[in-house]
N, C-alpha and C. Protein backbone atom coordinates (compact mmCIF):
# COMPACT_ATOMS: atom_id res chain seq x y z
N UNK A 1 0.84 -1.17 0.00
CA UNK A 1 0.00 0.00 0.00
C UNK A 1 0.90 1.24 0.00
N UNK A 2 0.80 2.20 -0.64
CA UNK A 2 1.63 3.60 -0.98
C UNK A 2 1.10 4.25 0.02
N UNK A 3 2.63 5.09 0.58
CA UNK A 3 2.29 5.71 1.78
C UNK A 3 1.54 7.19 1.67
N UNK A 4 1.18 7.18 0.56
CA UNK A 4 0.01 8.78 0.04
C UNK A 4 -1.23 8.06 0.25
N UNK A 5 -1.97 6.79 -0.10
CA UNK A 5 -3.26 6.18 0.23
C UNK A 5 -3.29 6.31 2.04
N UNK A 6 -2.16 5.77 2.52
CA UNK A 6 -2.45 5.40 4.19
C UNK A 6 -2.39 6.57 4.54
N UNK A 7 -2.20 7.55 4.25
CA UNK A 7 -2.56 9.21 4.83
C UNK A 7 -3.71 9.56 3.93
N UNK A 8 -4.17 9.10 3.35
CA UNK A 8 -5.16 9.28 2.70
C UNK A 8 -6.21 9.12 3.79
N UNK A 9 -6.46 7.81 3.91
CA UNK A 9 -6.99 6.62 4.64
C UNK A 9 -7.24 7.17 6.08
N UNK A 10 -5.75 7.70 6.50
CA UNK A 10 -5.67 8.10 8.19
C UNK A 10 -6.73 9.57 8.25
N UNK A 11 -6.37 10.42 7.34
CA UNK A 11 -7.39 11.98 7.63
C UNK A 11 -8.52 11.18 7.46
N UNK A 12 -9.11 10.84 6.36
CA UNK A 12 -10.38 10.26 6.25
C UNK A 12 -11.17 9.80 7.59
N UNK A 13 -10.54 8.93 8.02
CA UNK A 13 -10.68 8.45 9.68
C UNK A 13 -10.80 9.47 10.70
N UNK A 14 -9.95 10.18 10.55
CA UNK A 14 -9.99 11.43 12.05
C UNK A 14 -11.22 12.17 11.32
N UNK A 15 -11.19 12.51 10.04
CA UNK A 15 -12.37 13.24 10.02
C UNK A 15 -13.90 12.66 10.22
N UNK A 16 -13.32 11.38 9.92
CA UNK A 16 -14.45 10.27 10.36
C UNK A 16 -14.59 10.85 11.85
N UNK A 17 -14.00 10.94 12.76
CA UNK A 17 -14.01 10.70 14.21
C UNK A 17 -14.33 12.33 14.40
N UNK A 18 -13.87 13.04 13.82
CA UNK A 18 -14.15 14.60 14.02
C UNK A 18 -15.92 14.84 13.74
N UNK A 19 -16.53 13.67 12.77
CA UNK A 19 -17.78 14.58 12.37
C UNK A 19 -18.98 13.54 13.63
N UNK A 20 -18.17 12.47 13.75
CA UNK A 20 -19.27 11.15 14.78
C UNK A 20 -19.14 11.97 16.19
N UNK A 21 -17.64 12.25 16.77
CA UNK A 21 -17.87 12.87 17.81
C UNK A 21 -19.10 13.58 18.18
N UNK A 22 -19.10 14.89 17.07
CA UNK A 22 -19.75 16.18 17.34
C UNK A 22 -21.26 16.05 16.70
N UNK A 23 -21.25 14.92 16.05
CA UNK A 23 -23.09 14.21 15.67
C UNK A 23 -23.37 13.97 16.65
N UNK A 24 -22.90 12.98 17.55
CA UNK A 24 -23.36 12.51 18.89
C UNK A 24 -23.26 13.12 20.16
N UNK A 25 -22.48 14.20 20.56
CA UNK A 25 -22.86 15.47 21.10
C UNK A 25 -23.62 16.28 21.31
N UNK A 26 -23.62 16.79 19.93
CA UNK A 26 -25.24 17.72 19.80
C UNK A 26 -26.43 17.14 19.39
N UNK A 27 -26.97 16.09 18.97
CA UNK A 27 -27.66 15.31 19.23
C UNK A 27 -28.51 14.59 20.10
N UNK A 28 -27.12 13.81 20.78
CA UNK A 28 -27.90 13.04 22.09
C UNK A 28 -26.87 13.65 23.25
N UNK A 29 -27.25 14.68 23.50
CA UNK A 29 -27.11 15.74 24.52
C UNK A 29 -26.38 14.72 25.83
N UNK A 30 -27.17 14.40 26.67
CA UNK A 30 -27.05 13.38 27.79
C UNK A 30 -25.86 12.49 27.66
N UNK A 31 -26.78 10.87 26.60
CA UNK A 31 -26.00 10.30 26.45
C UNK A 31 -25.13 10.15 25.22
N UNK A 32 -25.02 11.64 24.66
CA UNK A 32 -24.36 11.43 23.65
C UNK A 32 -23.08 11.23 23.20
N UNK A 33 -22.55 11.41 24.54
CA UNK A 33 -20.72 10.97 24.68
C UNK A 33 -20.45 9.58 24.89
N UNK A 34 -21.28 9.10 25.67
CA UNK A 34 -21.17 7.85 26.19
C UNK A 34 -21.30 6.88 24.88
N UNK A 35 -22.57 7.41 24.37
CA UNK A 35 -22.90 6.52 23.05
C UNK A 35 -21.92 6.61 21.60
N UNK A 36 -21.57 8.21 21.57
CA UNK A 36 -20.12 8.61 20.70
C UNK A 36 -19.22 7.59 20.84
N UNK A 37 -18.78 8.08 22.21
CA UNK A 37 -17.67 7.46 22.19
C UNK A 37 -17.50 5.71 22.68
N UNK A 38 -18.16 5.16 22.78
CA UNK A 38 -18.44 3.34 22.50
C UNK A 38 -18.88 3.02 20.96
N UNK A 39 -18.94 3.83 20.37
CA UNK A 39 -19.31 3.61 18.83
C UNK A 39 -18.23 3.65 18.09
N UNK A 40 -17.56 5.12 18.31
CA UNK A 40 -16.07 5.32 18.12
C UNK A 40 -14.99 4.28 18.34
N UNK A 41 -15.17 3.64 19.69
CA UNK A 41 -14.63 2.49 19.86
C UNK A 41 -14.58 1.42 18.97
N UNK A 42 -15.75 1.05 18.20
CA UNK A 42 -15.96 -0.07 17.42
C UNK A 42 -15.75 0.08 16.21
N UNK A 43 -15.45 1.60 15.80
CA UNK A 43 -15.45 1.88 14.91
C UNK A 43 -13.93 1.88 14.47
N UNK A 44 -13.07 2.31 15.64
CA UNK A 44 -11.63 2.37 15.69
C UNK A 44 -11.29 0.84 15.09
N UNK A 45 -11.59 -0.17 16.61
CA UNK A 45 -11.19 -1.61 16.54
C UNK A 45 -11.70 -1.87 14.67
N UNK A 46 -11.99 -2.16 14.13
CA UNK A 46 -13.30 -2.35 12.96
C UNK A 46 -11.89 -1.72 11.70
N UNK A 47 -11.98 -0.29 11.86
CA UNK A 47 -10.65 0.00 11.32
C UNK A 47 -9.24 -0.25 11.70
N UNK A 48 -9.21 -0.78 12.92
CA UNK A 48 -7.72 -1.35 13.20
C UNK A 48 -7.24 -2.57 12.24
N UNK A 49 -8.58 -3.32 12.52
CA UNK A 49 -8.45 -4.52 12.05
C UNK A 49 -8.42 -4.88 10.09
N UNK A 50 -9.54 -3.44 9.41
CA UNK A 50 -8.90 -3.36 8.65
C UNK A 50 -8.01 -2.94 7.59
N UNK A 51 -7.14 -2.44 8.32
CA UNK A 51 -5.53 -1.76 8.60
C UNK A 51 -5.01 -2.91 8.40
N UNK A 52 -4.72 -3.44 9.20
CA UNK A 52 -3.79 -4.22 9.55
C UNK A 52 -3.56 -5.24 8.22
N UNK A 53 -4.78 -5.80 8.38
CA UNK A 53 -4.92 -6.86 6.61
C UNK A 53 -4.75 -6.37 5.89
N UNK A 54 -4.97 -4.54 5.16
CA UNK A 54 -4.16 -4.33 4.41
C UNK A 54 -2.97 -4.35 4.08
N UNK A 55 -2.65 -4.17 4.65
CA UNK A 55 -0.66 -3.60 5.22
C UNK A 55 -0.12 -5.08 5.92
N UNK A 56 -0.74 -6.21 5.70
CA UNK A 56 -0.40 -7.66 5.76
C UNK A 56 0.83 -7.76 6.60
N UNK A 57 0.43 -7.97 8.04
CA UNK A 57 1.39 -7.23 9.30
C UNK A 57 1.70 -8.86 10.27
N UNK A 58 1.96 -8.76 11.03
CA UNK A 58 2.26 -9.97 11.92
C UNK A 58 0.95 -10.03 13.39
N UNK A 59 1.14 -10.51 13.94
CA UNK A 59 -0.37 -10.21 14.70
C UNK A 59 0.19 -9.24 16.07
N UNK A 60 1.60 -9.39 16.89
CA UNK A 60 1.81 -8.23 17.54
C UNK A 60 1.86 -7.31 17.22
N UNK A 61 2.24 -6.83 15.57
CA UNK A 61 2.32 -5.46 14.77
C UNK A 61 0.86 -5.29 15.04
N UNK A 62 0.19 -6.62 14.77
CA UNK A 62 -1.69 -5.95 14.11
C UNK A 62 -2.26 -5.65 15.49
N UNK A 63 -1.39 -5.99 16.89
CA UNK A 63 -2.13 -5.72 18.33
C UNK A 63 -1.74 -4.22 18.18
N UNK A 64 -0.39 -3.76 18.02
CA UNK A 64 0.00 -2.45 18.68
C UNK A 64 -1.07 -1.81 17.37
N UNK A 65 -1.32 -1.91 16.41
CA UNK A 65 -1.98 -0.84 15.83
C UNK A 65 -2.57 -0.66 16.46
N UNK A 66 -3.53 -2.00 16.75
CA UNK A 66 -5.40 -1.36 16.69
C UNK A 66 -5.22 -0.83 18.55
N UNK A 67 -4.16 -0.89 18.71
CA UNK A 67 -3.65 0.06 20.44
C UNK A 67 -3.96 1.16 20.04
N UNK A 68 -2.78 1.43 18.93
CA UNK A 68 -2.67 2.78 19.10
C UNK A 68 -3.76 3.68 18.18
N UNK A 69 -4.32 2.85 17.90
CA UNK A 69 -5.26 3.71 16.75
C UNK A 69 -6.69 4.02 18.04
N UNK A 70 -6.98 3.36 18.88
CA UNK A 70 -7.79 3.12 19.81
C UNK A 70 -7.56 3.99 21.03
N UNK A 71 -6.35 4.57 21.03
CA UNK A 71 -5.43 5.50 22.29
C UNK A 71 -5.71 6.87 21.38
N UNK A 72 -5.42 6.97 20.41
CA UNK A 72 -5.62 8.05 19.20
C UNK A 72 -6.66 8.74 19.31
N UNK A 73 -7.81 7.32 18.92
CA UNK A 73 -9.14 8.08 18.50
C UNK A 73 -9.90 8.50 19.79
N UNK A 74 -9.38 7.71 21.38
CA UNK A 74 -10.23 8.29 22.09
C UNK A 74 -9.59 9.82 22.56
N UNK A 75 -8.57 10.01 22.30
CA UNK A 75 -8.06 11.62 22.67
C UNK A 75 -8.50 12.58 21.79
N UNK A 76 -8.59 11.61 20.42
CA UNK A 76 -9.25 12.77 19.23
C UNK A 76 -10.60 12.75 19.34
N UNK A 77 -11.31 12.19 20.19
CA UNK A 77 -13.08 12.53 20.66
C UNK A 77 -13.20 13.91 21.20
N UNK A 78 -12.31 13.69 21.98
CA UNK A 78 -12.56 14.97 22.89
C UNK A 78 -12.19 16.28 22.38
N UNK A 79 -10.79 16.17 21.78
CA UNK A 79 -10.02 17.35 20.83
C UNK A 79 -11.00 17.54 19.81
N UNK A 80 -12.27 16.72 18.88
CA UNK A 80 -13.36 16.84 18.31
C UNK A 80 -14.03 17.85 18.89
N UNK A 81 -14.78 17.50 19.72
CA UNK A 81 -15.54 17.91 20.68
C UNK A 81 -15.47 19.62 20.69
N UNK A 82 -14.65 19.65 20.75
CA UNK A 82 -13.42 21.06 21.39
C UNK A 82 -13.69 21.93 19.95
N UNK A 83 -12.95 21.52 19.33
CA UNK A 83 -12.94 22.14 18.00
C UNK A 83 -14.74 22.54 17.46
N UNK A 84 -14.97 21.42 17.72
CA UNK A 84 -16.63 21.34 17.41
C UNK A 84 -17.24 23.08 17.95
N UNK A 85 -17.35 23.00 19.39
CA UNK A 85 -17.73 23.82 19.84
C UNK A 85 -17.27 25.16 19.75
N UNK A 86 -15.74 25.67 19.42
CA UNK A 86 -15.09 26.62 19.09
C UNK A 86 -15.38 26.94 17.36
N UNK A 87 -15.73 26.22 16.35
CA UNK A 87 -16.30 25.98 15.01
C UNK A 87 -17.85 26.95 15.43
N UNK A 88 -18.71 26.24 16.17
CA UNK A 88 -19.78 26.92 16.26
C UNK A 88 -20.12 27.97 16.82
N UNK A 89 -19.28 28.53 17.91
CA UNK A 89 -18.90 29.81 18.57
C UNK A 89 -18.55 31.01 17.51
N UNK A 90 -17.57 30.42 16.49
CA UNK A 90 -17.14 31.23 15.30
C UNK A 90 -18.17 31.62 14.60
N UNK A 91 -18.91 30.72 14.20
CA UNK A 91 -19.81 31.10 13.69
C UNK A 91 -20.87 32.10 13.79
N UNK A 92 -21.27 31.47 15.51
CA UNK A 92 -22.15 32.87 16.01
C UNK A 92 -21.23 33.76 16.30
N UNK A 93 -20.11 34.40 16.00
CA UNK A 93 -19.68 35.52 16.56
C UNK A 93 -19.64 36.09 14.92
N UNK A 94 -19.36 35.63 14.02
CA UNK A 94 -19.43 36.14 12.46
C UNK A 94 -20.54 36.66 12.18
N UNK A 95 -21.86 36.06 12.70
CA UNK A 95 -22.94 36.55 12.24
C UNK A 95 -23.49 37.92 13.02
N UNK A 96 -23.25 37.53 14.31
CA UNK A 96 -23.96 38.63 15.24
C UNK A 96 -22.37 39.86 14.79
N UNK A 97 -21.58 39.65 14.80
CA UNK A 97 -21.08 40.98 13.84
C UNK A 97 -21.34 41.35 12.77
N UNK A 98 -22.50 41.02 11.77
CA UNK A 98 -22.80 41.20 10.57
C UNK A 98 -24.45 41.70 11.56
N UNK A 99 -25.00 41.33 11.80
CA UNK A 99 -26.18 41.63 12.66
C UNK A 99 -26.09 43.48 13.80
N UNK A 100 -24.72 43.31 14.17
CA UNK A 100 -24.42 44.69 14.58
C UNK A 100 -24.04 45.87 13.47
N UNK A 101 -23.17 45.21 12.50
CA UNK A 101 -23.14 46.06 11.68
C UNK A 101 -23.76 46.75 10.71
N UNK A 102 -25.42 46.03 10.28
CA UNK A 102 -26.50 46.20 10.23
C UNK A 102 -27.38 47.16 10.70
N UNK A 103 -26.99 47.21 12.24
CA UNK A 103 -27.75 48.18 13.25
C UNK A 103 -26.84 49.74 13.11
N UNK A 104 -25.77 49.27 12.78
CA UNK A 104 -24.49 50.82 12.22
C UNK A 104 -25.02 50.97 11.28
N UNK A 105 -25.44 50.29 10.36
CA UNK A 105 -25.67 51.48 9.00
C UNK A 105 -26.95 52.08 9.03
N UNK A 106 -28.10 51.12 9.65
CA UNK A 106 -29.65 51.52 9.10
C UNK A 106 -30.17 51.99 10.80
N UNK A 107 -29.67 51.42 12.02
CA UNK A 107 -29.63 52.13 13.07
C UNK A 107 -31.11 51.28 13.78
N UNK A 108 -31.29 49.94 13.29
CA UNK A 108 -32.30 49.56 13.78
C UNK A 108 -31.63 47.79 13.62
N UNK A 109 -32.09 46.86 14.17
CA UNK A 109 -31.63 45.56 14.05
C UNK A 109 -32.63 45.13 13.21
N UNK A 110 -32.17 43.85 12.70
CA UNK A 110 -32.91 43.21 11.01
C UNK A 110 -34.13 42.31 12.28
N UNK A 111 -35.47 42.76 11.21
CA UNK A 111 -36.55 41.90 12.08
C UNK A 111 -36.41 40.21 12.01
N UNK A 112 -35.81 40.00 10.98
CA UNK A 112 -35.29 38.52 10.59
C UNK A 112 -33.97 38.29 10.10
N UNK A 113 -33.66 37.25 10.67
CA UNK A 113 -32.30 36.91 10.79
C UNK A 113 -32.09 36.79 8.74
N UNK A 114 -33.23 36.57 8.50
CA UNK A 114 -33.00 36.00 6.64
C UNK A 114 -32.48 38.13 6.20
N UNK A 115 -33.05 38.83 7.01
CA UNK A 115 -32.72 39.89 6.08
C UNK A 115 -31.29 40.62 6.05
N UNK A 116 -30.36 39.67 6.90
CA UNK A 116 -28.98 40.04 6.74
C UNK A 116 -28.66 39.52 5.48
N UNK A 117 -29.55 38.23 4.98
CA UNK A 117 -28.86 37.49 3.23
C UNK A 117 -29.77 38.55 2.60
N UNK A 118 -30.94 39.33 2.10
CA UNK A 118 -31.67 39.97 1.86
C UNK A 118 -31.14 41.41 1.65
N UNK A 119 -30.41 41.92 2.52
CA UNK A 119 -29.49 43.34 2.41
C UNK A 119 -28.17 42.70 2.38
N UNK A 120 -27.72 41.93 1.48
CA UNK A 120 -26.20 41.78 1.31
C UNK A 120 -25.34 41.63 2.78
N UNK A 121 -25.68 41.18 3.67
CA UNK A 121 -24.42 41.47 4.87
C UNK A 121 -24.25 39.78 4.36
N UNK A 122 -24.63 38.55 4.55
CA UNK A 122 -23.95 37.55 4.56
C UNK A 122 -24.65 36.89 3.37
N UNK A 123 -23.53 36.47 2.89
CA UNK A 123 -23.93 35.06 1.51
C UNK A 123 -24.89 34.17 1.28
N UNK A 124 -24.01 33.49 2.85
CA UNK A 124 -25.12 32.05 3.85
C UNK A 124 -24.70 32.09 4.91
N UNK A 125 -25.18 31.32 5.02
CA UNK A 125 -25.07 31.12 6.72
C UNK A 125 -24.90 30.28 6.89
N UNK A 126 -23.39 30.02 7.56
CA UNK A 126 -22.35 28.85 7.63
C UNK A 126 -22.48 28.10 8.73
N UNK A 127 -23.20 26.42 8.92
CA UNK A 127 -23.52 26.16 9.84
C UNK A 127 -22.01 24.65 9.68
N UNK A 128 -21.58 24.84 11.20
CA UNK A 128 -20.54 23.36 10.84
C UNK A 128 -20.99 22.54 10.52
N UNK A 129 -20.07 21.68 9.81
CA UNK A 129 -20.59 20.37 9.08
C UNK A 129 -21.46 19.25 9.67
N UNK A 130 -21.23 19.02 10.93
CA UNK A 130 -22.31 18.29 11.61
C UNK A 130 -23.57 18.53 12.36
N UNK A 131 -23.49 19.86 11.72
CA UNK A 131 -25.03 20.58 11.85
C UNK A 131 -25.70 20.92 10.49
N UNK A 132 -25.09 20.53 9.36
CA UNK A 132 -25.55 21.02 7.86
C UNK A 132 -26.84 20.65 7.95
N UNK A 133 -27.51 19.39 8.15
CA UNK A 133 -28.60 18.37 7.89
C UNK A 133 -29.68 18.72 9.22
N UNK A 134 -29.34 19.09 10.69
CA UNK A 134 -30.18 19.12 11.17
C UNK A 134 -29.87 20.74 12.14
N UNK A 135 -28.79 21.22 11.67
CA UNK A 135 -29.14 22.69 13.04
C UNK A 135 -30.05 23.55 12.38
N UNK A 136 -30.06 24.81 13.11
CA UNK A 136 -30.47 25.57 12.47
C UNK A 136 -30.40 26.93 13.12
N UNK A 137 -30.29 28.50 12.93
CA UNK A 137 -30.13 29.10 13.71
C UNK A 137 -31.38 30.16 14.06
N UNK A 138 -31.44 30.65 15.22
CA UNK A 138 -32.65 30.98 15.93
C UNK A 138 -31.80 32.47 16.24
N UNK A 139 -32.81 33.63 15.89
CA UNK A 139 -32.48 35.09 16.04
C UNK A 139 -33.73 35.56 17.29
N UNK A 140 -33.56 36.16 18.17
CA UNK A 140 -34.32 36.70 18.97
C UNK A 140 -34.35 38.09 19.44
N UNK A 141 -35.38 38.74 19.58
CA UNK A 141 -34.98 40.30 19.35
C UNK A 141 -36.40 40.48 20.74
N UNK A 142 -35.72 41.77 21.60
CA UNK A 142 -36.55 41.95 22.63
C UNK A 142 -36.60 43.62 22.11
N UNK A 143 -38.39 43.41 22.06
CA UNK A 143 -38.97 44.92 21.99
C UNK A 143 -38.27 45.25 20.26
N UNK A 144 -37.72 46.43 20.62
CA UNK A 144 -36.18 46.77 19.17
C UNK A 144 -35.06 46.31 19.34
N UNK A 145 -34.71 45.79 20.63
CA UNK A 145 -33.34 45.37 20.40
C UNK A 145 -33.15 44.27 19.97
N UNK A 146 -31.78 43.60 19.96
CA UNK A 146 -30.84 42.47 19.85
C UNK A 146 -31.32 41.89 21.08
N UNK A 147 -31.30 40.50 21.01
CA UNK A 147 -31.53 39.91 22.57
C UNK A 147 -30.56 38.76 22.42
N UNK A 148 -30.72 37.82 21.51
CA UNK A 148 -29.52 36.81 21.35
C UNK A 148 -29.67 36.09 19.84
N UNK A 149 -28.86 35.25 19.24
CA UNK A 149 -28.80 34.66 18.27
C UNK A 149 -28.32 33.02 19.10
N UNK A 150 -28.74 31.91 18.27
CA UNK A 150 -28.49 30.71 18.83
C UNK A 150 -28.24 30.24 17.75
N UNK A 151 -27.33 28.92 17.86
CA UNK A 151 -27.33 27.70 16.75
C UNK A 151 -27.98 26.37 17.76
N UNK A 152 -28.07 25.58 17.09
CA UNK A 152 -28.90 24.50 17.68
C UNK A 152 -29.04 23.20 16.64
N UNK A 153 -28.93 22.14 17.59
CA UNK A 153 -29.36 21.04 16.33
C UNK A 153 -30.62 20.61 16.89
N UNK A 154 -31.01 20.48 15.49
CA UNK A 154 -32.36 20.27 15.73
C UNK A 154 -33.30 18.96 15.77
N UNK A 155 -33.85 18.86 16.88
CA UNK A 155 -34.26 17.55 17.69
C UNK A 155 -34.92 17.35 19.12
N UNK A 156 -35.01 16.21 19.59
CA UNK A 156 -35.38 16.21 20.63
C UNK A 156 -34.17 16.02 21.61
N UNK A 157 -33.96 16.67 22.73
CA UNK A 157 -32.79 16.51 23.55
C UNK A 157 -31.45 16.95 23.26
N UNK A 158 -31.45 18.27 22.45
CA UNK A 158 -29.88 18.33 22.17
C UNK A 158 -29.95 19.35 22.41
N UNK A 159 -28.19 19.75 21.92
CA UNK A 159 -27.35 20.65 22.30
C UNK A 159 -27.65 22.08 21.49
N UNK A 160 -27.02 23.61 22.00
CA UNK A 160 -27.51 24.78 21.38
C UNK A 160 -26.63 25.77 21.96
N UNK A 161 -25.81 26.18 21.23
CA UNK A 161 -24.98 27.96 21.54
C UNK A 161 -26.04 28.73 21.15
N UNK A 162 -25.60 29.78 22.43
CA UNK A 162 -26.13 31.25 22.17
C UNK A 162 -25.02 32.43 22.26
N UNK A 163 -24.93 33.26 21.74
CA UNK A 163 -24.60 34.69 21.93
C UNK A 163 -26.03 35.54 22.35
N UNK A 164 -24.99 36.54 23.40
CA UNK A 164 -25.78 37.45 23.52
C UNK A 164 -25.43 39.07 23.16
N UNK A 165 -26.29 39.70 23.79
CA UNK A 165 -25.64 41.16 23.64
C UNK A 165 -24.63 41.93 23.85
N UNK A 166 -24.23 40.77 24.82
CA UNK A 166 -22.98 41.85 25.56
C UNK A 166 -21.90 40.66 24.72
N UNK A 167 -22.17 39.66 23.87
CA UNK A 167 -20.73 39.07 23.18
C UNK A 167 -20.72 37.98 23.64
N UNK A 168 -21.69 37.54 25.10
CA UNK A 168 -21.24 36.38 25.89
C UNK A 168 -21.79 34.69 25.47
N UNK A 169 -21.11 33.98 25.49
CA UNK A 169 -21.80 32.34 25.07
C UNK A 169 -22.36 31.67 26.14
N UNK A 170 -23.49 30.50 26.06
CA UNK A 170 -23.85 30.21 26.73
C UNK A 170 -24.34 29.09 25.98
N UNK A 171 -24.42 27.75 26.85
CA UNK A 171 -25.02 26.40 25.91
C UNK A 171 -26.11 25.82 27.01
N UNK A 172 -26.76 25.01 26.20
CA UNK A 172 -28.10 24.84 26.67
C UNK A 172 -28.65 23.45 25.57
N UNK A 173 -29.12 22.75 26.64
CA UNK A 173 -29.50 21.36 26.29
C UNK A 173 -31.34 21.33 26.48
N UNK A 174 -32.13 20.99 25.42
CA UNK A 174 -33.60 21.28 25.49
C UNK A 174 -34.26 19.89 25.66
């Protein structure tokens, strides 16, 4: 096997593990780590094993892989996780600065979050990849003001960032 396929092979995997983490996170709120990450598990072993038959190894070579691929992926759950949540933070902080800057030019905040794509401030609205299919984002406005913007996946029992007015984050499980 050419060592450009097995790095091929290896990102593929972490990104595998980067998008299951943060599905099963915001999702199944509760038990969604627990269930992540025992899935992840099987999913590692599953790819250890076929690793190893590719790359036609000896069986202590084929133990230390599926070790270390299994030591790997559970540190890269969490470093997922992490990223996950700093990904979606970015996000709401991109928008609610396009949402303030809005209120600088016309001196009033947009009654709908759609009329920042509507007056040119944003393109789309960039939701991370493991929210493409089910988040969605929620604008809330008290009286005339700004009150908060949220992302959220959408479901029963999951996970949801907010920004608020003063810049601050806050997460919340429904």
């Amino acid at each position: 096997m050419k060592k450009s396929s097995i790095i091929f092979i290896l990102i593929a995997y972490l990104f595998g593990i980067y998008y299951i983490s943060n599905w099963f996170v915001w999702n199944w709120v509760f038990e969604g780590k627990w269930f992540g990450f025992w899935f992840l598990a099987i999913v590692a072993i599953a790819f250890s094993i076929f690793f190893t038959i590719k790359i036609k190894t000896s069986l202590i070579k084929s133990a230390l892989i599926i070790t270390s691929i299994c030591i790997v992926s559970y540190f890269a759950f969490d470093i997922s996780v992490e990223i996950g949540y700093w990904q979606t933070k970015n996000r709401l902080k991109i928008i609610k600065s396009k949402i303030d800057k809005y209120y600088l030019d016309k001196g009033f905040y947009p009654d709908e979050i759609s009329d920042l794509k509507k007056e040119g401030y944003v393109f789309i609205f960039l939701k991370p990849i493991f929210l493409q299919s089910k988040g969605k984002y929620l604008y809330e406005q008290y009286g005339s003001s700004f009150y908060s913007l949220s992302i959220e996946a959408y479901g029963s029992g999951d996970l949801g960032f907010t920004i608020n007015s003063r810049n601050e984050f806050s997460s919340y499980d429904y």
